[in-house]
N, C-alpha and C. Protein backbone atom coordinates (compact mmCIF):
# COMPACT_ATOMS: atom_id res chain seq x y z
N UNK A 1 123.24 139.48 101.08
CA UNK A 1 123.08 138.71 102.31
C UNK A 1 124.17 139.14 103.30
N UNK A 2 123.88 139.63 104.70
CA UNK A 2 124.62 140.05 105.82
C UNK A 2 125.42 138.58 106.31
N UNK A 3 126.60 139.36 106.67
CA UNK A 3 127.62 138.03 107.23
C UNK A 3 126.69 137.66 108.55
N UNK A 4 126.96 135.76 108.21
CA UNK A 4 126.20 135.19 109.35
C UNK A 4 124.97 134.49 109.39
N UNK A 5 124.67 135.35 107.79
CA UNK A 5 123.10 134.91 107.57
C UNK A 5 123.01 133.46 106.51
N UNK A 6 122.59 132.79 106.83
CA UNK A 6 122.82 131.59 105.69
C UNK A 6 121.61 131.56 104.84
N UNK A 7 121.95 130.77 103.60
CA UNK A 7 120.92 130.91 102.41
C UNK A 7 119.82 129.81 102.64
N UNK A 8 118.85 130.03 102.59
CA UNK A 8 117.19 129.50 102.94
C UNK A 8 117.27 128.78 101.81
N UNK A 9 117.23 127.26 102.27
CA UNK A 9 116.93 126.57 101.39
C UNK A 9 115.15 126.66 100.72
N UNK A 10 115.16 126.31 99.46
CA UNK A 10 114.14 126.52 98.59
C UNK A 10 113.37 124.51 98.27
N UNK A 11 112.26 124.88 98.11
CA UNK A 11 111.74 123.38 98.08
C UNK A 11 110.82 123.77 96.86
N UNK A 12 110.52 122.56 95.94
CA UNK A 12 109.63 122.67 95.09
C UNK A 12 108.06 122.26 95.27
N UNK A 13 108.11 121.39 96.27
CA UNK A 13 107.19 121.19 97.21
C UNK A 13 107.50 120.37 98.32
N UNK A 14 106.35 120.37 99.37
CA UNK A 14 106.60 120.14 100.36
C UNK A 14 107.56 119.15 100.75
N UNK A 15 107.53 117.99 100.32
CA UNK A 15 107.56 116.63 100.44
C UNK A 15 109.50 116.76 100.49
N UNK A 16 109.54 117.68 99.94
CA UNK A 16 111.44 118.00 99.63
C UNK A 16 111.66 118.06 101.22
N UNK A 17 111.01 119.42 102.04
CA UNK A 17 111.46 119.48 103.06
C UNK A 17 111.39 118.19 104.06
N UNK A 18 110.34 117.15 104.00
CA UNK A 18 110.20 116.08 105.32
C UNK A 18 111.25 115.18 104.65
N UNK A 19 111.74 114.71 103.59
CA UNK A 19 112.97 114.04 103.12
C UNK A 19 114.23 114.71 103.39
N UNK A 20 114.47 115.92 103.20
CA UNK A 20 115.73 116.95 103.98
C UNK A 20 116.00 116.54 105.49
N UNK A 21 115.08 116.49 106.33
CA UNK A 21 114.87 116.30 107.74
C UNK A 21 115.26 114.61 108.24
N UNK A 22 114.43 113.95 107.59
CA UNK A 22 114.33 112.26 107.83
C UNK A 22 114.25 111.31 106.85
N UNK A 23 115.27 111.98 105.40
CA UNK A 23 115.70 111.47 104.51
C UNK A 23 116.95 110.22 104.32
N UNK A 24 117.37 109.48 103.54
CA UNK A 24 118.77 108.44 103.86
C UNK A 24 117.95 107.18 104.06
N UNK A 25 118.84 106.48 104.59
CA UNK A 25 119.16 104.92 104.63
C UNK A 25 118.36 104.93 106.29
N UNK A 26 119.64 105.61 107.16
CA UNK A 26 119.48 105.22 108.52
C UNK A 26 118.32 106.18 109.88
N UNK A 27 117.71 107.08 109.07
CA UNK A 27 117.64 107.84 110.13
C UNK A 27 115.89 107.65 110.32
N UNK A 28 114.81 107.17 109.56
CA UNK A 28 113.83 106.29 109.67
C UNK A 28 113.76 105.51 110.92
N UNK A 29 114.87 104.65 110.55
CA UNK A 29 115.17 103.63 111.16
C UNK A 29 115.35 104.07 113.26
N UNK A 30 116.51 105.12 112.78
CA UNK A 30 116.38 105.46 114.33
C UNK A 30 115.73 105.92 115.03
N UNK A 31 114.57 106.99 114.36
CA UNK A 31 113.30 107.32 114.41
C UNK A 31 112.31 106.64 115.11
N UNK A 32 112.50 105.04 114.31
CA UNK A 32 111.70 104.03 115.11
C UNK A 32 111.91 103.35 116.15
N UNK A 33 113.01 103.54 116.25
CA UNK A 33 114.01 102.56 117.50
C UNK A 33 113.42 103.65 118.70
N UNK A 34 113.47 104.89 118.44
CA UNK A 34 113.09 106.21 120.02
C UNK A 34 112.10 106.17 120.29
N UNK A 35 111.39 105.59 119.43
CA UNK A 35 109.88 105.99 119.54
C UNK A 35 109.23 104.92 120.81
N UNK A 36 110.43 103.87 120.76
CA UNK A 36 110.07 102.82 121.76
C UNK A 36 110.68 103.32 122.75
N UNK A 37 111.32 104.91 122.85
CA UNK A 37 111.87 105.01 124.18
C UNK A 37 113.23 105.40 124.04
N UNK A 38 113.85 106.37 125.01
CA UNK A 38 115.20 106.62 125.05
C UNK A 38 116.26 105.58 125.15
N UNK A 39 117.31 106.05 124.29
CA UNK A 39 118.52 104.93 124.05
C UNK A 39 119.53 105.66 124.08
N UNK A 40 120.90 104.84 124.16
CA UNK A 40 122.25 105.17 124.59
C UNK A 40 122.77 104.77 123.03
N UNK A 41 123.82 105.59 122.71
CA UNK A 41 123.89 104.78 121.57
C UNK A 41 124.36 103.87 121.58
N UNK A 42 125.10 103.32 122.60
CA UNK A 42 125.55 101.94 122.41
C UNK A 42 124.22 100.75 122.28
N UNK A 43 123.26 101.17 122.52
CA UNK A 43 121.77 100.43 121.94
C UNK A 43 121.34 100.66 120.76
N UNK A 44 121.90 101.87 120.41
CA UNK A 44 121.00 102.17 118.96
C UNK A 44 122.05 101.65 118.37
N UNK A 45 123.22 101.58 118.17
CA UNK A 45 124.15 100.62 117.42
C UNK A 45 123.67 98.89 117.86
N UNK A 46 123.54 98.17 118.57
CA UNK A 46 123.14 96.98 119.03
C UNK A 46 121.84 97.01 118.04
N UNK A 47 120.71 97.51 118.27
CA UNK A 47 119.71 97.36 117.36
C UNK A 47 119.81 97.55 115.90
N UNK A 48 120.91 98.47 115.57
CA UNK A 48 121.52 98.34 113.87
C UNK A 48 122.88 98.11 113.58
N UNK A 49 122.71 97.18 113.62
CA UNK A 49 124.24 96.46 113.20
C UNK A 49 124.89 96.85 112.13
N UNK A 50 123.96 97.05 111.07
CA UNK A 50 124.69 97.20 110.35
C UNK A 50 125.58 98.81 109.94
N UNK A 51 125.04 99.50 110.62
CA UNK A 51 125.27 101.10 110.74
C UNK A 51 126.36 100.98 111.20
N UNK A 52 127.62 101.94 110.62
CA UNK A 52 128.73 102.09 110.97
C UNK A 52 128.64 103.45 112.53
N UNK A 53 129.67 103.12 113.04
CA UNK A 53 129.50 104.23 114.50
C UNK A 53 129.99 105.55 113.87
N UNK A 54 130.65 105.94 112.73
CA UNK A 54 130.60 107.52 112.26
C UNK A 54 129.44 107.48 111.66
N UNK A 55 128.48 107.22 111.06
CA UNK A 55 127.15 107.25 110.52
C UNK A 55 126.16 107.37 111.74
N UNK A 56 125.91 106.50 112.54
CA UNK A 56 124.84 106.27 113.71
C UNK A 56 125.15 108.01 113.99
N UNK A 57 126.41 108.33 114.67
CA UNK A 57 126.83 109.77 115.39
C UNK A 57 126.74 110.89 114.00
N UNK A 58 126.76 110.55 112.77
CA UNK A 58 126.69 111.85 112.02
C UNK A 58 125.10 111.97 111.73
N UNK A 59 124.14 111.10 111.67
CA UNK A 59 122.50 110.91 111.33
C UNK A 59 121.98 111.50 113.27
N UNK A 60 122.62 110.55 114.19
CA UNK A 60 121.78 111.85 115.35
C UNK A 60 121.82 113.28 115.51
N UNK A 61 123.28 113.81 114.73
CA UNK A 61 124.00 114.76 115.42
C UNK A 61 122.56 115.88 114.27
N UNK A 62 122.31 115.59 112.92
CA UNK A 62 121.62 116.07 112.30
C UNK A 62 120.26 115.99 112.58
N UNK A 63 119.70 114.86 112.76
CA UNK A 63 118.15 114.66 113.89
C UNK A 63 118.38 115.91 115.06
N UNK A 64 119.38 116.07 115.57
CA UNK A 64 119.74 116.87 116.68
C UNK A 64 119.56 118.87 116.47
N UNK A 65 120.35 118.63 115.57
CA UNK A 65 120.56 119.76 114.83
C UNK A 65 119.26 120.64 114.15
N UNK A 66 118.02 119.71 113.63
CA UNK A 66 116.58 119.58 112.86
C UNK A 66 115.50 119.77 114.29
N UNK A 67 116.25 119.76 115.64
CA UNK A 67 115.41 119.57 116.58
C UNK A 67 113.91 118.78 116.71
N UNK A 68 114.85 117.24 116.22
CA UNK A 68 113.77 115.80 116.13
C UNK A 68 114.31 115.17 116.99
N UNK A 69 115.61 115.04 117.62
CA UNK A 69 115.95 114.12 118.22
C UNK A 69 116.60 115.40 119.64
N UNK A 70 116.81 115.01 121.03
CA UNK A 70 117.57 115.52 122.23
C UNK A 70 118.00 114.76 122.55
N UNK A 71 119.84 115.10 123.00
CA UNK A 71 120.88 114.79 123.12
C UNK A 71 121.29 114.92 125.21
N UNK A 72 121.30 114.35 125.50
CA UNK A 72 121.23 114.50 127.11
C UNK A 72 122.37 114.08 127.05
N UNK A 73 123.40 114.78 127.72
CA UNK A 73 124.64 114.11 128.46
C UNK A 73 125.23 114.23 130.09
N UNK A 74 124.93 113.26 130.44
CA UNK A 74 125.40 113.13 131.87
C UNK A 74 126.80 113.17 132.38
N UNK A 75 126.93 114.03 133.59
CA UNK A 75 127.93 114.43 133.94
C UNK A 75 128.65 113.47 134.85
N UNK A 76 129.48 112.47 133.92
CA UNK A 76 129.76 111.12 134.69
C UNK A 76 131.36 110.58 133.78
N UNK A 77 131.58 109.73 134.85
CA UNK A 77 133.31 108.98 134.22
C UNK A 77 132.45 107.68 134.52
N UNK A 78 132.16 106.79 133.21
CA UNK A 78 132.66 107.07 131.93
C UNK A 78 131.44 107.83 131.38
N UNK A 79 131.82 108.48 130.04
CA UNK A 79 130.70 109.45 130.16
C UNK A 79 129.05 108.64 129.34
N UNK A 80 127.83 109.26 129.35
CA UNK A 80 127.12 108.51 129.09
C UNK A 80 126.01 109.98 128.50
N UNK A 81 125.42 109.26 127.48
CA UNK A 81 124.74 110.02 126.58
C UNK A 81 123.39 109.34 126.32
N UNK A 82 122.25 109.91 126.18
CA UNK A 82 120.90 109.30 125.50
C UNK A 82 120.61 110.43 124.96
N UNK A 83 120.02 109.89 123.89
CA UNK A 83 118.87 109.94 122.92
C UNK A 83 117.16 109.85 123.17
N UNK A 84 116.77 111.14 122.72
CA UNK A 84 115.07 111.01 122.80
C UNK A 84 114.08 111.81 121.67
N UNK A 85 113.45 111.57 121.60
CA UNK A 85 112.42 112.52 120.43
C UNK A 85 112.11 113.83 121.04
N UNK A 86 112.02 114.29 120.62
CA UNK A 86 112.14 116.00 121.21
C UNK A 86 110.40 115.89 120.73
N UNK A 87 109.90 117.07 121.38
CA UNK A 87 107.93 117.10 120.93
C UNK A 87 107.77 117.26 120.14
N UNK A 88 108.42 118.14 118.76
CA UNK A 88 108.62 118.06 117.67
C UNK A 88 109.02 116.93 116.82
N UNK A 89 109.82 116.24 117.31
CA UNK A 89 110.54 114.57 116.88
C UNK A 89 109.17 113.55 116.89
N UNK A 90 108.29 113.77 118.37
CA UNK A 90 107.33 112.99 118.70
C UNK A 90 106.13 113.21 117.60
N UNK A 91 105.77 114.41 116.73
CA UNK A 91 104.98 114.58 116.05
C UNK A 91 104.94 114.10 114.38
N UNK A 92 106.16 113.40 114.15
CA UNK A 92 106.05 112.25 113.40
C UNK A 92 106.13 110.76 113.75
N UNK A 93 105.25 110.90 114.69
CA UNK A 93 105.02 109.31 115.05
C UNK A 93 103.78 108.26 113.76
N UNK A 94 103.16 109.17 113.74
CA UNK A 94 101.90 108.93 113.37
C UNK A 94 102.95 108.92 111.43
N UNK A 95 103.23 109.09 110.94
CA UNK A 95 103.98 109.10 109.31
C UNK A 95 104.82 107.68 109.71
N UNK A 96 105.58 108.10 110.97
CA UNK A 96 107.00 106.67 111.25
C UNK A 96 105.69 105.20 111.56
N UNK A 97 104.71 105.33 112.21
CA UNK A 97 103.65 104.03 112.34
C UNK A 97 103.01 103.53 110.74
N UNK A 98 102.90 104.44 109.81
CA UNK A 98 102.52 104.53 108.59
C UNK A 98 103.64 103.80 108.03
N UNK A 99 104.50 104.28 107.80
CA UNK A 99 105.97 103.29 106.71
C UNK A 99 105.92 102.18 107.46
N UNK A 100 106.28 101.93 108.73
CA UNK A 100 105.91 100.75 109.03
C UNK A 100 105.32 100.39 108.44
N UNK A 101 103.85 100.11 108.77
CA UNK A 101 102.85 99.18 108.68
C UNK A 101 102.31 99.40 107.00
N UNK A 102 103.02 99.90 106.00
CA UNK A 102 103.21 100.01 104.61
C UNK A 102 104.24 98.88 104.53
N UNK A 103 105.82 98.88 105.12
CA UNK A 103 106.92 97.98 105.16
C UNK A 103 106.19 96.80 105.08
N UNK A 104 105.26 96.70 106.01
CA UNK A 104 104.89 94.74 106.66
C UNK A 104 103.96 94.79 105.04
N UNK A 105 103.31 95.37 104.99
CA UNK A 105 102.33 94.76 103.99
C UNK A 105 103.33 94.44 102.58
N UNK A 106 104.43 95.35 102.49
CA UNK A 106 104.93 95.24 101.33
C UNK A 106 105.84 93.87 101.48
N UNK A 107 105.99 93.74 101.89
CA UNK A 107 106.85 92.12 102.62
C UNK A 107 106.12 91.02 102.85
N UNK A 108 104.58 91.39 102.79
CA UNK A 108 103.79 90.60 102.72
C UNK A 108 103.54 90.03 101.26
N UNK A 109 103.25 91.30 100.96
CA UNK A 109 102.71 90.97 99.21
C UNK A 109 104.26 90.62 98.37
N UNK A 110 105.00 90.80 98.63
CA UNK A 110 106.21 90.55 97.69
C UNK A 110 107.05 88.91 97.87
N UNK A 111 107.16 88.90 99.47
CA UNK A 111 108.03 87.78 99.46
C UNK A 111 106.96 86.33 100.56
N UNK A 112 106.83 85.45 99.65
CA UNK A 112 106.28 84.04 100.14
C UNK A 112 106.55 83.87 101.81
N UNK A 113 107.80 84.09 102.22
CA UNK A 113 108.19 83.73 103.22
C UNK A 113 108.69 85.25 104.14
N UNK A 114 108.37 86.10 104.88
CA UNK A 114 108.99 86.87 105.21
C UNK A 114 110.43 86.61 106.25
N UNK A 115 110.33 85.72 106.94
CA UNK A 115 111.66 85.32 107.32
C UNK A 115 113.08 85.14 106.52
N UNK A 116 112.57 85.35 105.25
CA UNK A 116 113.66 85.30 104.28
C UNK A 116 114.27 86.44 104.00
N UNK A 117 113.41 87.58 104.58
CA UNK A 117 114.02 88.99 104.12
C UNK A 117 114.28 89.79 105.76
N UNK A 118 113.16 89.06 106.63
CA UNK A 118 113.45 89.82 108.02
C UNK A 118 114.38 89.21 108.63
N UNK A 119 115.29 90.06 109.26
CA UNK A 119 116.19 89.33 110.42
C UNK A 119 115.57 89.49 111.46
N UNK A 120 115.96 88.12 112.63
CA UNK A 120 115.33 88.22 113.56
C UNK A 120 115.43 89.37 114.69
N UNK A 121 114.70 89.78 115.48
CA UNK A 121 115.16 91.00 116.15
C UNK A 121 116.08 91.45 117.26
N UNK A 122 116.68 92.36 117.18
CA UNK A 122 117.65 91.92 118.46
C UNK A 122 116.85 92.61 119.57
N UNK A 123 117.67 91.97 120.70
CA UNK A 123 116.84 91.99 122.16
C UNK A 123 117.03 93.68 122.50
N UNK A 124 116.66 94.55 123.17
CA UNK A 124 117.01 95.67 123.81
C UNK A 124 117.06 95.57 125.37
N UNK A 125 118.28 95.79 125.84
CA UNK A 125 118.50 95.73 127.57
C UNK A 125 117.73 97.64 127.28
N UNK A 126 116.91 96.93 128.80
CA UNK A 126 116.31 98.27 128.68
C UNK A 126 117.23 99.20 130.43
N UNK A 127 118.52 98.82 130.28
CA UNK A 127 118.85 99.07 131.29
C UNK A 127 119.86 100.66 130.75
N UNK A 128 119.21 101.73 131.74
CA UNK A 128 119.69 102.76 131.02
C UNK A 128 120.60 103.71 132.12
């Protein structure tokens, strides 16, 4: 292998590579949050609380990197950044509407009360 060239990851089947890409805890999640539209991260942290701010910035920077997510930064004091699905990002909409609406049913069939497992939602200022 020539300097520079990096080693091609190998998959046993497919399913390895779309978990490599939009695999983890958090990055589903942010997946679904864009899909409603570009965000700052100070929104995409507001909508997941529980995500630490080196996690939120190390899961876009890799969405980023996978060319699923675009990174816009405006040339401003103080400085200001959004987030968007790149056309490639946008072409798992249709898989991200699927886990969803798999999520609700499974929350359906499992727990009596779903308010017991959902938190309520937080608001989004859609002021950007």
């Amino acid at each position: 292998m020539s300097e520079g060239e990096e080693k091609m990851k190998k998959y046993n089947i497919p399913v390895e590579a779309s978990l490599d890409v939009i695999g983890g805890k958090w990055k589903v999640v942010i997946l679904c949050h864009l899909t409603k539209g570009t965000k700052r991260t100070s929104q995409l942290k507001k909508l997941m609380p529980n995500i630490t701010q080196k996690m939120l910035t190390q899961q876009l920077k890799e969405l980023q990197e996978d060319n699923i997510v675009h990174r816009k930064v405006f040339n401003q004091v103080p400085p200001k950044v959004e987030y968007s699905l790149t056309d490639y990002g946008w072409s798992l909409k249709e898989v991200l509407d699927l886990l969803c609406s798999w999520g609700e049913n499974h929350i359906e069939t499992m727990y009596p009360d779903k308010n017991d497992v959902l938190l309520p939602p937080v608001e989004d200022e859609v002021t950007l």
